[in-house]
Protein backbone atom coordinates (compact mmCIF):
# COMPACT_ATOMS: atom_id res chain seq x y z
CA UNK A 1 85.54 28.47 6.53
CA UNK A 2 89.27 27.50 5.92
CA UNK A 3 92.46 28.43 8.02
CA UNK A 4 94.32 27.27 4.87
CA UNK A 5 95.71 30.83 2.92
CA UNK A 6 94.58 30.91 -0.55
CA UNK A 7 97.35 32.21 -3.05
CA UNK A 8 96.55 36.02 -3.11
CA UNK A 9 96.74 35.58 0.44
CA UNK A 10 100.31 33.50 -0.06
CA UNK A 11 101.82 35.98 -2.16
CA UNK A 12 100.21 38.71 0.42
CA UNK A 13 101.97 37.51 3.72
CA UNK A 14 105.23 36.52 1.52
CA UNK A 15 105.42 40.14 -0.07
CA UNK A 16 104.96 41.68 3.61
CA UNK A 17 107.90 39.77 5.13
CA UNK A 18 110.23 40.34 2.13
CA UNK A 19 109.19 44.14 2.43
CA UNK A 20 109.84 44.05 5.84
CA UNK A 21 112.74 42.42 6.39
CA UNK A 22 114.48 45.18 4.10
CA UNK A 23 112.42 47.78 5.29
CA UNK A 24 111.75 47.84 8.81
CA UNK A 25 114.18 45.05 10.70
CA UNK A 26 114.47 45.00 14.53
CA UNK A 27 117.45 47.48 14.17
CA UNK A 28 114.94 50.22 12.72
CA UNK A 29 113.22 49.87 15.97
CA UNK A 30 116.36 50.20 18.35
CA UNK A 31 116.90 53.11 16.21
CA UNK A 32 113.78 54.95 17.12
CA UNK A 33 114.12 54.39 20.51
CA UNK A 34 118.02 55.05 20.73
CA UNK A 35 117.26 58.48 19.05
CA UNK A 36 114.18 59.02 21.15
CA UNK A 37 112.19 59.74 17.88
CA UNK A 38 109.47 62.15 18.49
CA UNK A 39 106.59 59.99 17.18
CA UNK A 40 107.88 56.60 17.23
CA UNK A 41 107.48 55.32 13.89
CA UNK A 42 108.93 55.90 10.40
CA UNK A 43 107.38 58.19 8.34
CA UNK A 44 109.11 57.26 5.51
CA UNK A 45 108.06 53.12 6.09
CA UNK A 46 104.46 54.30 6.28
CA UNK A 47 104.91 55.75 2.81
CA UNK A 48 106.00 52.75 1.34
CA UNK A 49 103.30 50.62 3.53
CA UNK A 50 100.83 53.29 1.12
CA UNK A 51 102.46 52.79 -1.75
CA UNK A 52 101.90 49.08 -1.51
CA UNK A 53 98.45 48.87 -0.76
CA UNK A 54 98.52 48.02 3.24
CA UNK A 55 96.72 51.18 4.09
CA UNK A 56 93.89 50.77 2.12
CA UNK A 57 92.99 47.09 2.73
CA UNK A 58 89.89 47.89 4.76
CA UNK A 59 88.99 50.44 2.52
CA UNK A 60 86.44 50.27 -0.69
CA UNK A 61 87.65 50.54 -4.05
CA UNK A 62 85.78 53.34 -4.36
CA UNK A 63 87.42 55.45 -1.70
CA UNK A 64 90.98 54.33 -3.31
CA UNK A 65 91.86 51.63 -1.05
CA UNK A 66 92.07 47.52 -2.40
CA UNK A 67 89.22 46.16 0.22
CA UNK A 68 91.04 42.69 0.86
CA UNK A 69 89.16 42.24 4.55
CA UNK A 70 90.48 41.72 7.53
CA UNK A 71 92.11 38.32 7.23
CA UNK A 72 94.80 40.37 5.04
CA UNK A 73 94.72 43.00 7.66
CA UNK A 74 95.94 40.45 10.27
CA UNK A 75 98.21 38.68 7.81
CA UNK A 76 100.50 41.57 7.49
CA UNK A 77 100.45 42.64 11.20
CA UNK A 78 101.56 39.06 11.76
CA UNK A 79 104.72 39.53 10.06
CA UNK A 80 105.39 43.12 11.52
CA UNK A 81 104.92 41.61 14.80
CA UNK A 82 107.80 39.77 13.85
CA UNK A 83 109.88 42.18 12.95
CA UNK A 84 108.83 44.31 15.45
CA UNK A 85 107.59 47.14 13.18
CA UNK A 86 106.40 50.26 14.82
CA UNK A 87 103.95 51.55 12.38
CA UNK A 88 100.68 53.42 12.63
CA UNK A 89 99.19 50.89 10.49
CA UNK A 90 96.81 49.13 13.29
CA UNK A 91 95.07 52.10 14.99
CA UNK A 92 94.48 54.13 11.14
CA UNK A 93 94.68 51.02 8.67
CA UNK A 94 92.12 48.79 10.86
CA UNK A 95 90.64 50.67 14.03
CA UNK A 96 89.80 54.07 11.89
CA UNK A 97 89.43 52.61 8.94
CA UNK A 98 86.65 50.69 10.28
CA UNK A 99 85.12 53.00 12.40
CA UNK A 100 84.58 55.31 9.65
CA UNK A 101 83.35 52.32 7.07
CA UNK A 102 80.73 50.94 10.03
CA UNK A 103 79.59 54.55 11.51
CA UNK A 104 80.94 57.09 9.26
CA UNK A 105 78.85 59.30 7.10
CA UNK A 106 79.05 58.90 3.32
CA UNK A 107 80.71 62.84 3.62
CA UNK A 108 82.84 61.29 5.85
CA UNK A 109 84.05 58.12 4.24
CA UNK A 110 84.32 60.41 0.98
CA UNK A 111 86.75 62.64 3.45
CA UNK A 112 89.13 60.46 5.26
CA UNK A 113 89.25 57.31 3.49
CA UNK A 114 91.22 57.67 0.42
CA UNK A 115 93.55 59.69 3.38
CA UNK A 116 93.92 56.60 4.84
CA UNK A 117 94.01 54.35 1.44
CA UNK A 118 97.05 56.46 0.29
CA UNK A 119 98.56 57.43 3.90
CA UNK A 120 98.40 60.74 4.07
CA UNK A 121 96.28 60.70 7.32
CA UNK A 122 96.95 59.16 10.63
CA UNK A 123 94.28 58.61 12.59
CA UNK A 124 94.67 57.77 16.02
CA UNK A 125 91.57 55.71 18.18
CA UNK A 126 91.08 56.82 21.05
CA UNK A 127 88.80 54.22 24.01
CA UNK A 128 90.65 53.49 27.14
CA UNK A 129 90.93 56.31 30.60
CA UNK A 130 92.24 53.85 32.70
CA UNK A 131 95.38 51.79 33.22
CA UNK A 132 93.36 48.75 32.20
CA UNK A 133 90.76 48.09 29.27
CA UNK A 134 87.30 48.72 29.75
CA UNK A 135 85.06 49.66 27.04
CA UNK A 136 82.60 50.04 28.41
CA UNK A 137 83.82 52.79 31.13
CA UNK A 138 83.34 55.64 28.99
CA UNK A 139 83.68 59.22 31.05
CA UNK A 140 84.19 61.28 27.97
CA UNK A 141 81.32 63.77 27.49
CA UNK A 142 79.74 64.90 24.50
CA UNK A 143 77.52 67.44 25.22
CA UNK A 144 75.38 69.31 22.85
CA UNK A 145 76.22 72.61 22.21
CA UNK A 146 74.19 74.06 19.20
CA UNK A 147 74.58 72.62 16.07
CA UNK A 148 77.60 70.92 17.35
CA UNK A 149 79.31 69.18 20.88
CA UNK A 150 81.74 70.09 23.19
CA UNK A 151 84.11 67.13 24.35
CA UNK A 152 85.97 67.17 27.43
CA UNK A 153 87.15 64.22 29.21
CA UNK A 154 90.76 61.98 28.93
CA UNK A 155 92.36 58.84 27.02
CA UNK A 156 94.98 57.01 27.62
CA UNK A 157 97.88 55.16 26.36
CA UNK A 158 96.43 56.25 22.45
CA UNK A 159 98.51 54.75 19.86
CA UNK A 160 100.25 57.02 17.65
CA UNK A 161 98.59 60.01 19.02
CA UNK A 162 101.67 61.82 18.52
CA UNK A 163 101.97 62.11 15.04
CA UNK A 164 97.95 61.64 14.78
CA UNK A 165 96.64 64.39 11.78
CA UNK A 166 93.17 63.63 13.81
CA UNK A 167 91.20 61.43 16.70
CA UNK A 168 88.01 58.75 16.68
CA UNK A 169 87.06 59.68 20.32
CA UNK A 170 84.31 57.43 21.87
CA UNK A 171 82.32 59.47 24.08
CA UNK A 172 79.17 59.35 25.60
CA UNK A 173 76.13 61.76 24.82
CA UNK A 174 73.86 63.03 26.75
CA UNK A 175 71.65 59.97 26.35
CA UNK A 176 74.27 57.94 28.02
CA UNK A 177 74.94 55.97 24.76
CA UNK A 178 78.06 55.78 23.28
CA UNK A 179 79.51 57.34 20.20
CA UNK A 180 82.31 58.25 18.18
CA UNK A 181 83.73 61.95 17.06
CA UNK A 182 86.03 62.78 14.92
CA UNK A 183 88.42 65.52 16.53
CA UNK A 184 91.38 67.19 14.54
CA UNK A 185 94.40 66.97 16.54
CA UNK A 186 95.32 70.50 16.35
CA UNK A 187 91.95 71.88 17.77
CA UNK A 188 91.76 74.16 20.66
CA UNK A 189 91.51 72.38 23.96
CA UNK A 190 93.34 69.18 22.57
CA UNK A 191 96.54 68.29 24.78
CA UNK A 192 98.79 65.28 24.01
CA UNK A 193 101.45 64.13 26.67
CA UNK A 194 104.30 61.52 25.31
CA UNK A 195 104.54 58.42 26.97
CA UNK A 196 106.78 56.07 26.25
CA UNK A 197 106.46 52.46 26.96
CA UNK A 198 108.46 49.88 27.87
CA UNK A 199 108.27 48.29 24.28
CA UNK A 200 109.97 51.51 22.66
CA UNK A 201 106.69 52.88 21.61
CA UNK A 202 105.38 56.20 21.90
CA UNK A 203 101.89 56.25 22.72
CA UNK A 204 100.28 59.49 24.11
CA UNK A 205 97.49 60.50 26.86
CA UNK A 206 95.36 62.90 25.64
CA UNK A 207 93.29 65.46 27.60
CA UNK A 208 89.92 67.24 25.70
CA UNK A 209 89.16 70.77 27.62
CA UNK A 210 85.73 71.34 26.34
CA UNK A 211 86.57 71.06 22.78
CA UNK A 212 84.40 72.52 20.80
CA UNK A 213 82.97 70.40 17.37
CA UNK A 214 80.93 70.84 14.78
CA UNK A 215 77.99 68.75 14.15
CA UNK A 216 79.43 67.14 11.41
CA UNK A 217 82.29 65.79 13.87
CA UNK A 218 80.06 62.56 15.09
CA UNK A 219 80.32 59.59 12.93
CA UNK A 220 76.20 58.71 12.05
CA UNK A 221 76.06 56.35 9.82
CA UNK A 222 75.08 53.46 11.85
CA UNK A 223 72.32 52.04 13.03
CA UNK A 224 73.56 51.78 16.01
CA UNK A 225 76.73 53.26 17.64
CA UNK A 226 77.39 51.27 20.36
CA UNK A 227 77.19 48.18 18.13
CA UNK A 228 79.92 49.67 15.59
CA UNK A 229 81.73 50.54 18.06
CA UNK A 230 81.79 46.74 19.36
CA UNK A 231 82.93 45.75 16.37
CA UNK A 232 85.36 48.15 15.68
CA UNK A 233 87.24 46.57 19.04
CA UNK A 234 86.66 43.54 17.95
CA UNK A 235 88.58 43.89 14.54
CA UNK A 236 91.65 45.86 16.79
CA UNK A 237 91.43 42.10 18.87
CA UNK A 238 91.89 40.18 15.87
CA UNK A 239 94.63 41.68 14.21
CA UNK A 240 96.34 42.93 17.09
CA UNK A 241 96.15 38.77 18.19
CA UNK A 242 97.63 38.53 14.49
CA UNK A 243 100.67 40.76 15.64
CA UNK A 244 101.13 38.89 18.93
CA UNK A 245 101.26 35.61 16.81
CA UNK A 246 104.19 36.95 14.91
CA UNK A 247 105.92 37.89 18.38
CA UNK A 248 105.68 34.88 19.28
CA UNK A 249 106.61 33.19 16.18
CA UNK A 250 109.85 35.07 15.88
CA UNK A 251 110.74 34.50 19.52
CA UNK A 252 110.45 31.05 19.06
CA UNK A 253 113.04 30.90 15.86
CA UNK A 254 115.16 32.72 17.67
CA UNK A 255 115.31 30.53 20.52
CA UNK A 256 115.80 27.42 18.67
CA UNK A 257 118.50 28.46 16.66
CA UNK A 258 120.10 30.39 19.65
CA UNK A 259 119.49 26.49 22.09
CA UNK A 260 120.80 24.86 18.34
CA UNK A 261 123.75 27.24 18.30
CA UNK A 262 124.86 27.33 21.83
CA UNK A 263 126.62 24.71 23.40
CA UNK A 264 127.57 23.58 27.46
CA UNK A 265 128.75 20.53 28.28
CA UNK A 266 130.42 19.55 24.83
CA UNK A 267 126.88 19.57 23.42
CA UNK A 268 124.05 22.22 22.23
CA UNK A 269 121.80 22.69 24.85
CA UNK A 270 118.67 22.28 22.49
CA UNK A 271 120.00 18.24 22.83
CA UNK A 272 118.91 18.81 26.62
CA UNK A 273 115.89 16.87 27.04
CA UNK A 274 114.21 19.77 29.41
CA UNK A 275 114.70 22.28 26.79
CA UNK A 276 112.68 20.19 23.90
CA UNK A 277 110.48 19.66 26.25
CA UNK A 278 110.01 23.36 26.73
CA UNK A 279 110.06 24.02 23.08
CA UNK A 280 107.52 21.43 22.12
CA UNK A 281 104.96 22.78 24.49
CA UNK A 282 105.67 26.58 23.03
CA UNK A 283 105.26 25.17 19.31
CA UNK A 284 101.99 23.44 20.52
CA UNK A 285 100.90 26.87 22.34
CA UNK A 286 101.58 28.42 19.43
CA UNK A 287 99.59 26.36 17.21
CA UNK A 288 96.94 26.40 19.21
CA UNK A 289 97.24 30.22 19.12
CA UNK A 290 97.24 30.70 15.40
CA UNK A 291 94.08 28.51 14.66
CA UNK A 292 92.06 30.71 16.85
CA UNK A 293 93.36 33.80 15.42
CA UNK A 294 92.63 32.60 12.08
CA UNK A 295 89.35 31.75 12.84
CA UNK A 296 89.01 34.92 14.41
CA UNK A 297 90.30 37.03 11.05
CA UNK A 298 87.86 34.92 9.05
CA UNK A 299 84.74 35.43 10.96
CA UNK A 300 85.18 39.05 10.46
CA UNK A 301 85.41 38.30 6.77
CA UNK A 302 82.54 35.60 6.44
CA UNK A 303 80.60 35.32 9.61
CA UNK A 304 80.75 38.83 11.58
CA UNK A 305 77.87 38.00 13.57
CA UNK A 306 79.99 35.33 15.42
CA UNK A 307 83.28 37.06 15.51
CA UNK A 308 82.73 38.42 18.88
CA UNK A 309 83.18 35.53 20.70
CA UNK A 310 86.63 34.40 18.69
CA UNK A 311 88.08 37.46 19.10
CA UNK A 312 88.37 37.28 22.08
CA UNK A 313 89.39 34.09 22.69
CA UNK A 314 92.36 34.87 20.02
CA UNK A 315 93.31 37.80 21.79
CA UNK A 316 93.74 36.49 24.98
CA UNK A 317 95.46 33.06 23.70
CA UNK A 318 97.68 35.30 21.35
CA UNK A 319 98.62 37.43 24.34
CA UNK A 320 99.16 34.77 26.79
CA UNK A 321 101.40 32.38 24.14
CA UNK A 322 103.52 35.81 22.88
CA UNK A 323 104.04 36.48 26.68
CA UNK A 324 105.19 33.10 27.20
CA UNK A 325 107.04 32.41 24.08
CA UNK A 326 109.26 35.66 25.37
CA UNK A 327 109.87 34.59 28.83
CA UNK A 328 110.67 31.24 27.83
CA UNK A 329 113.20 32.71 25.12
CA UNK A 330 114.87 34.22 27.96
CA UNK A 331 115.02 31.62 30.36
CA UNK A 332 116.95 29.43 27.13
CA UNK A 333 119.07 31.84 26.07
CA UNK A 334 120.08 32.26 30.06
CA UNK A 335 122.20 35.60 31.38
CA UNK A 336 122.44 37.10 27.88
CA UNK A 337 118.65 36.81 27.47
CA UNK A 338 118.41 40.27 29.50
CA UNK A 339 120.65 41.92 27.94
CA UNK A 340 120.04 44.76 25.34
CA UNK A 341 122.66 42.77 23.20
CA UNK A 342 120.31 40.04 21.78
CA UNK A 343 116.93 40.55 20.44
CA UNK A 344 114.95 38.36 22.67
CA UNK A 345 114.53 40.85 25.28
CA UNK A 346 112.51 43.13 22.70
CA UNK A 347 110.08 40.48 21.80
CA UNK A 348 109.41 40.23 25.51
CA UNK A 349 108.81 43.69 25.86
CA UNK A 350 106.24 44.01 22.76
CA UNK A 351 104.25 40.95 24.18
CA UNK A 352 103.99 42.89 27.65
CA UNK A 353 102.65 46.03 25.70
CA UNK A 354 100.83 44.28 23.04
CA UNK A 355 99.13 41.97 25.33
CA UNK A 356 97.55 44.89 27.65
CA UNK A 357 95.46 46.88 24.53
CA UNK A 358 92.43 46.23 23.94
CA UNK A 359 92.36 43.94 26.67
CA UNK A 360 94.68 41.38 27.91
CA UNK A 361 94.64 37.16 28.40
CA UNK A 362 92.29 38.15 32.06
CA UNK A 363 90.20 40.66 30.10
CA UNK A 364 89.70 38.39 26.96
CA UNK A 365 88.96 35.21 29.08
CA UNK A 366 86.35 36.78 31.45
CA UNK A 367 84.60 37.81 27.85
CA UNK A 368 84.68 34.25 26.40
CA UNK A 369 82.96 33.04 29.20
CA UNK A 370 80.89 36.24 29.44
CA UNK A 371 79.60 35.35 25.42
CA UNK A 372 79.31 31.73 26.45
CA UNK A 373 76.75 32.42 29.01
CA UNK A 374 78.72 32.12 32.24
């Protein structure tokens, strides 16, 4: 296993930050929020994320997408997380797109796939009820009903749910397992509330009044659910660790140049001893941070039997060294820091968000230890 990128994977992560630089800089963001848009993403980005290939690099060849796993997953939400790029690319690119590839149905990989490779579908992925993450507090039912199910139950804080096309639920059946349904957005008994948080994203809660579903809605194709399911989280870790590298990454350039640029004293402040200081414990942090998410992106790839354990441990070190890579950026920049003015104060507010889904720094180290037999 190397953390070293090889040169598709170069020309991969260079592409995505040239792309989204032009395409999707922090001013697209303060646009969606300033105009309060309706879904919280650009429609028109997620096109061009399609017409480059991002959509499809979970999925097969053979369902349209370019299969280039999930270390090139992570690799491009590392440099929208430092951009800031609200995108639905995370819950349908990686979370769908590999709930359908572990537990879907060939009739359902044949279905929503190439949707997904080519970005005409969003699919939102829907676990969490409560405020916090815990997937394994399921209160969704499925119950049988015929041929088919009917689903009632609530989710919250579900990425993109807004301008979702469709849902992977996770739900339990009446054999108190865990599975997951597809659900079309639009069905009867499906209710989506807005929320919007304080990173400028719109996620939604979403309430299922005895929906009914067709038999064909639950995603079989697994051995076993619960274990696909598992893994499906454990991918969303990974690259969502991946994003919350870039976050921090970003927030630290910023900082430096801003401590290079500003000056009290006669002098820049970055000549302040306190400040390096401060700075040379981030960039450490932040090293540390990016080996485990790399390690975590490639046992996915090479080793998935092991990739529990480092996904974890990347998602809570990601979270905990974007969170502190923000405040820190404040505290340098000083006054201004809060202010909607400079940029800082957005990075901040996306490692806050970022850091609580799919479990934060708490929720990740309790399963480290958890893995590790403690």
């Amino acid at each position: 296993m190397t953390f070293i990128l090889n040169d598709e994977e170069q020309m991969l992560r260079d592409s995505a930050k040239s792309f989204l630089k032009q395409t999707s800089p922090v001013s697209a963001l303060r646009k969606l929020r300033d105009d309060k848009d309706p879904v919280g993403y650009s429609a028109s980005v997620w096109s061009s994320m399609a017409e480059m290939g991002w959509c499809g690099v979970l999925v097969e060849e053979d369902h349209g997408g370019v299969d280039l796993g999930y270390t090139a997953a992570g690799l491009l939400l590392q440099e929208m997380g430092r951009t800031l790029c609200a995108s639905p690319f995370l819950p349908t690119a990686v979370l769908s797109a590999s709930a359908l590839r572990l537990a879907g149905s060939d009739a359902q990989k044949s279905a929503w796939l190439p949707k997904i490779a080519s970005g005409e579908a969003v699919i939102a992925f829907a676990v969490d009820e409560k405020a916090r993450h815990n997937p394994e507090r399921i209160d969704t039912k499925a119950i049988k009903d015929g041929n088919g199910f009917r689903l009632s139950g609530e989710k919250r804080f579900v990425s993109c749910a807004m301008g979702a096309d469709a849902f992977i639920v996770a739900a339990r059946t009446e054999d108190g397992r865990i599975n997951l349904f597809l659900v079309d957005a639009d069905a009867a008994g499906v209710e989506r509330t807005a929320r919007r948080t304080l990173d400028s994203h719109v996620p939604a809660d979403i309430r299922f009044d005895d929906v009914k579903l067709d038999g064909d809605a639950l995603l079989n194709g697994a051995e076993d659910s619960e274990t696909a399911y598992r893994h499906v989280l454990d991918a969303g870790r990974a690259c969502l660790a991946a994003e919350s590298l870039g976050v921090a990454e970003e927030a630290f350039d910023l900082t430096v140049d801003y401590i290079k640029e500003r000056e009290q004293f006669g002098q820049p402040i970055g000549s302040f001893q306190g400040l390096q200081h401060r700075a040379a414990h981030l960039y450490s942090e932040m090293e540390l941070a990016r080996t485990l998410v790399m390690k975590a992106l490639r046992a996915l790839d090479e080793t998935p039997s092991q990739a529990p354990l480092w996904c974890a441990a990347a998602k809570a070190k990601a979270t905990e060294v974007s969170r502190l890579a923000g405040s820190e950026g404040i505290q340098m920049y000083g006054g201004v820091g809060m202010t909607d003015e400079y940029d800082i104060g957005l990075y901040y507010k996306r490692a806050q968000a970022a850091g609580e889904f799919l479990g934060d720094d708490s929720w990740g180290a309790g399963q480290v230890a958890r893995l590790s037999g403690y």
